[in-house]
N, C-alpha and C. Protein backbone atom coordinates (compact mmCIF):
# COMPACT_ATOMS: atom_id res chain seq x y z
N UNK A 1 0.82 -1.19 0.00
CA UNK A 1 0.00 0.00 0.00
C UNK A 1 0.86 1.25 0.00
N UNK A 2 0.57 2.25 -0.49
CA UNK A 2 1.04 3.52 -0.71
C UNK A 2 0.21 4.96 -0.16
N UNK A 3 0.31 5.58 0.61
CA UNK A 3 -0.17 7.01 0.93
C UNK A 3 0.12 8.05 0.46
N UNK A 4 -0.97 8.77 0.75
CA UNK A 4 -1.15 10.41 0.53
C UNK A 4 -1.85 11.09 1.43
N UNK A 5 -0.52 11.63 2.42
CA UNK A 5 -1.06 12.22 3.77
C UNK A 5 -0.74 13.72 3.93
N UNK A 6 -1.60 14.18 4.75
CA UNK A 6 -1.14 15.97 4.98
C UNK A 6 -1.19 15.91 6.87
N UNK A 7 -0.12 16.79 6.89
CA UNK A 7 0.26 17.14 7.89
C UNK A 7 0.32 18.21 8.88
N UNK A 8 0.04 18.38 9.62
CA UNK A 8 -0.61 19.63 10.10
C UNK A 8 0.59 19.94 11.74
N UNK A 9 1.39 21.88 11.37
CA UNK A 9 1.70 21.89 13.12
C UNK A 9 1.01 23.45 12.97
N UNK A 10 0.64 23.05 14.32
CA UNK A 10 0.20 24.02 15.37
C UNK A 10 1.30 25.23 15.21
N UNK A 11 1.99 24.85 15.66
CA UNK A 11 3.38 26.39 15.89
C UNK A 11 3.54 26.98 14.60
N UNK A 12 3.40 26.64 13.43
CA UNK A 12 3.61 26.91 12.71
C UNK A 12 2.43 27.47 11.46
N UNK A 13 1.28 26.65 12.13
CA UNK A 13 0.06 26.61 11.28
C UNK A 13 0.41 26.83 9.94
N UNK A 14 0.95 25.73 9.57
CA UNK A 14 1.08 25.20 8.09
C UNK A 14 0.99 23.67 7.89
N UNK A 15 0.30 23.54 6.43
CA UNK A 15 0.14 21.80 6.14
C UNK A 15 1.87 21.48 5.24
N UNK A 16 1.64 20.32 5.41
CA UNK A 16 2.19 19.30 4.85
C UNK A 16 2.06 18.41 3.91
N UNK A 17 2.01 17.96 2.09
CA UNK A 17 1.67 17.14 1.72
C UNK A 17 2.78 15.81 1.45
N UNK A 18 2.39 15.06 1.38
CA UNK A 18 3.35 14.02 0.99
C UNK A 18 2.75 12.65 0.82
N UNK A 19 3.78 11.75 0.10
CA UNK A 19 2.86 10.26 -0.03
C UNK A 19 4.48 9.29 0.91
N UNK A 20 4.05 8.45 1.06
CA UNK A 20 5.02 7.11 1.25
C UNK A 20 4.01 5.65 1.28
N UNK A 21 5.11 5.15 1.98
CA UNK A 21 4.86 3.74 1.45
C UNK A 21 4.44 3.00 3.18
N UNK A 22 5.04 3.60 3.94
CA UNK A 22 5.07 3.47 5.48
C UNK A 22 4.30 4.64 6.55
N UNK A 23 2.90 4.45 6.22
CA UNK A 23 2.54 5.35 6.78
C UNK A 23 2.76 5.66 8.40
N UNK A 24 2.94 4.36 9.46
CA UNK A 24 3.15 4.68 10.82
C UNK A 24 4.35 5.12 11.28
N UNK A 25 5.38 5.16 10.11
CA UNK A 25 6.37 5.53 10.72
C UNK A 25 6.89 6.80 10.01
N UNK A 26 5.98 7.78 8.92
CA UNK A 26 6.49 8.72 8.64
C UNK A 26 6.04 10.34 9.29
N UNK A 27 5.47 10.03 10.06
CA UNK A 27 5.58 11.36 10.99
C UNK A 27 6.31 11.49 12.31
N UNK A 28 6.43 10.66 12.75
CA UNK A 28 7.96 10.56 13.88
C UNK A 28 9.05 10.99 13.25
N UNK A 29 9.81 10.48 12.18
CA UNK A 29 10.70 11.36 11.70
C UNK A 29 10.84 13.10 11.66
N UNK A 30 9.20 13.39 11.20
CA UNK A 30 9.91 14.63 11.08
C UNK A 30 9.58 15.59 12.06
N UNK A 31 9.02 14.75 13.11
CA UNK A 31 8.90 15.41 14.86
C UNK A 31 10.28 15.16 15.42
N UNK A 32 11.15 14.12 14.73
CA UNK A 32 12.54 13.81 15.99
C UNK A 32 13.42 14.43 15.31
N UNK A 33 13.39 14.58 13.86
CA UNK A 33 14.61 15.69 13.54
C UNK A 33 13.82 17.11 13.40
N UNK A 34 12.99 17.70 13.40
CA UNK A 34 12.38 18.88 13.27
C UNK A 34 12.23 18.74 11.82
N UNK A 35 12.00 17.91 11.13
CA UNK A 35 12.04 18.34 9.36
C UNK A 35 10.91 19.28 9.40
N UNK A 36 10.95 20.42 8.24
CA UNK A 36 10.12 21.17 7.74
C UNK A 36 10.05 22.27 8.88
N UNK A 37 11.22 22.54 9.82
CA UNK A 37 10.89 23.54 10.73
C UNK A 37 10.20 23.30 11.96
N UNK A 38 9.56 22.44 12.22
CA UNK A 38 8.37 22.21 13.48
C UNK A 38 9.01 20.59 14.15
N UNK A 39 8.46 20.47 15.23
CA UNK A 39 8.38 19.40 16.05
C UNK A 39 7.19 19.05 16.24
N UNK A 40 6.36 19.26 16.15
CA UNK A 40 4.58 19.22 16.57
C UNK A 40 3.91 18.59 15.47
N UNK A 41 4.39 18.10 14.19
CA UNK A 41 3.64 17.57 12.83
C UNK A 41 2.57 16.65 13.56
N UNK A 42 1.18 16.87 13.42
CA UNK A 42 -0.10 15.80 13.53
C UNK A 42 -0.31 15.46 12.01
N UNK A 43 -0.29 13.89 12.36
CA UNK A 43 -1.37 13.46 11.05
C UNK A 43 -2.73 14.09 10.89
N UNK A 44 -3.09 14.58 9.81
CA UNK A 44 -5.08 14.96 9.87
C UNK A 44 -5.51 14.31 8.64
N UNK A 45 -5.23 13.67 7.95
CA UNK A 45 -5.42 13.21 6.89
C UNK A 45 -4.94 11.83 5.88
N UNK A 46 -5.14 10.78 5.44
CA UNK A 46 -4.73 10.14 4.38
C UNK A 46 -5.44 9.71 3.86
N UNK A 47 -4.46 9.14 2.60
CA UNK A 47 -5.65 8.45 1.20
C UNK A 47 -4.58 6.79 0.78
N UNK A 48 -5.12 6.00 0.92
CA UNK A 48 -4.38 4.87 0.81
C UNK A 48 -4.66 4.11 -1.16
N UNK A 49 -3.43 4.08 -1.59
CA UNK A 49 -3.53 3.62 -3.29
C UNK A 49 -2.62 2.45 -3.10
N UNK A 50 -3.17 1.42 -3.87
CA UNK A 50 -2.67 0.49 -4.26
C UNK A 50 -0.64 0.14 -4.75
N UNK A 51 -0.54 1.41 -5.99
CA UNK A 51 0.83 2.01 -6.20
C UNK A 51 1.00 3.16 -6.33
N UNK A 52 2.75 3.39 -5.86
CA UNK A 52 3.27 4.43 -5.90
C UNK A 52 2.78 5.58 -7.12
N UNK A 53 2.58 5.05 -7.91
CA UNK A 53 2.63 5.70 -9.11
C UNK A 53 1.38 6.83 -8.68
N UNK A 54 -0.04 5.91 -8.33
CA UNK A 54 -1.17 6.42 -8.01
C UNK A 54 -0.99 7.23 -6.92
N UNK A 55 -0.40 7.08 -6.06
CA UNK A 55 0.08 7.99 -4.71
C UNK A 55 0.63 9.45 -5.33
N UNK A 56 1.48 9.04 -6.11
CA UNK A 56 2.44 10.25 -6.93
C UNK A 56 1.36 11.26 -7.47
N UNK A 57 0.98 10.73 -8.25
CA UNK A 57 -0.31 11.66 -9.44
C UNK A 57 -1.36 11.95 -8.28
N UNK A 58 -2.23 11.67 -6.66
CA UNK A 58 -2.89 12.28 -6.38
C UNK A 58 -1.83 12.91 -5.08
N UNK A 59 -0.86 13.29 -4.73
CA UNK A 59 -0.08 13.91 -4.17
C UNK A 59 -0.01 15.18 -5.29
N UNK A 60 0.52 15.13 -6.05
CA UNK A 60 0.22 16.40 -7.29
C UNK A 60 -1.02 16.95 -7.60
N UNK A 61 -2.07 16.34 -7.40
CA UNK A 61 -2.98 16.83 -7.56
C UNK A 61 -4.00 17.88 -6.58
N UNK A 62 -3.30 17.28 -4.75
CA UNK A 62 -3.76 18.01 -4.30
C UNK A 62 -2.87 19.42 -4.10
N UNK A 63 -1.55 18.98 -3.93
CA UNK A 63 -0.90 20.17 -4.04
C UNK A 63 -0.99 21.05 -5.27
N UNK A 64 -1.69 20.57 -6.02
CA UNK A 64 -2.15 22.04 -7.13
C UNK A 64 -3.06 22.83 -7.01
N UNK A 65 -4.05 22.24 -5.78
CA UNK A 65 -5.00 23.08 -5.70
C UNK A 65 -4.60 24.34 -4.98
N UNK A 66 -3.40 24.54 -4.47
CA UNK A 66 -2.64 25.54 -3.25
C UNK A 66 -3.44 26.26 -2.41
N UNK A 67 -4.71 26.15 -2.26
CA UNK A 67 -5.47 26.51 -1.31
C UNK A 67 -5.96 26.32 0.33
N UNK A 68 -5.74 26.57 1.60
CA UNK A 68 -5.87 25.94 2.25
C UNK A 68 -7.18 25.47 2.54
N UNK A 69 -8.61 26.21 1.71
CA UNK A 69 -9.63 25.86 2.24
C UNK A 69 -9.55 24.66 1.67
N UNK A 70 -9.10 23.76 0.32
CA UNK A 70 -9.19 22.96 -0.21
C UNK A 70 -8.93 21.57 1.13
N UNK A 71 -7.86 22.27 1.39
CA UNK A 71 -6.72 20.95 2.32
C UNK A 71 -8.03 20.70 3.67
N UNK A 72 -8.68 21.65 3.67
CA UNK A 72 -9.05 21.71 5.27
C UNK A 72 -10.17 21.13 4.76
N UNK A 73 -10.81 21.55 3.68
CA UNK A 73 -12.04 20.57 3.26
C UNK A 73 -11.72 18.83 3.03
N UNK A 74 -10.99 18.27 3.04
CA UNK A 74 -10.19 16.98 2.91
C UNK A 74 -9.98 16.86 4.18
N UNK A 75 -9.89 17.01 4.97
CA UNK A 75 -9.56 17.60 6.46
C UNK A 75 -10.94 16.92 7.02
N UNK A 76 -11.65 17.77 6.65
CA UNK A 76 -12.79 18.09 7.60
C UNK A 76 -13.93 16.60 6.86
N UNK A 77 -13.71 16.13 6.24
CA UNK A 77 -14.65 15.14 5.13
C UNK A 77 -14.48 13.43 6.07
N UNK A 78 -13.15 13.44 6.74
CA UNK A 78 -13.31 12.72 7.25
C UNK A 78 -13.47 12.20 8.53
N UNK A 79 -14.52 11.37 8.94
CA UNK A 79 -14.52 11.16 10.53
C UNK A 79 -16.50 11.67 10.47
C-alpha cells in the first residue's frame, strides 16, 4: 500500500503534503529531527492507493490546488 497524507503543526500553522509507502512511521521522523521547521507535525489526513505511481499523481494533484480551504475541506470530510 502507498499514501497520501497531509500534515498539520500548530506552531507553525502550516500543512504538509506528501505520499510514502510506510505510513506509521512517517511522521515521527519529522517530529525527531524537526524536518520542515516544526516538532509538533499531527497526522489529519490520508488516502491509501494500491501504487506508488497512483500515490504520486494524487499527491500532485492536491498540491495544485494551493489553497488551504481545499486541504481543510479533505480535512474536515473525514470522521
Amino acid at each position: 500500500m502507498h499514501f497520501v497524507y497531509i500534515l498539520y503543526s500548530p506552531t507553525k500553522d502550516k500543512y504538509y503534503i506528501g505520499q510514502t509507502e510506510d505510513m506509521e512511521r512517517r511522521v515521527e521522523p519529522h517530529n525527531l529531527r524537526k524536518n520542515l521547521g516544526a516538532n509538533d507535525w499531527q497526522l489529519k489526513y490520508f488516502e491509501q492507493y494500491e501504487t506508488r505511481s497512483e500515490a504520486v499523481r494524487r499527491e500532485s494533484e492536491i498540491k495544485s490546488k494551493k489553497r488551504r480551504a481545499y486541504l481543510e475541506h479533505l480535512i474536515s470530510s473525514v470522521g
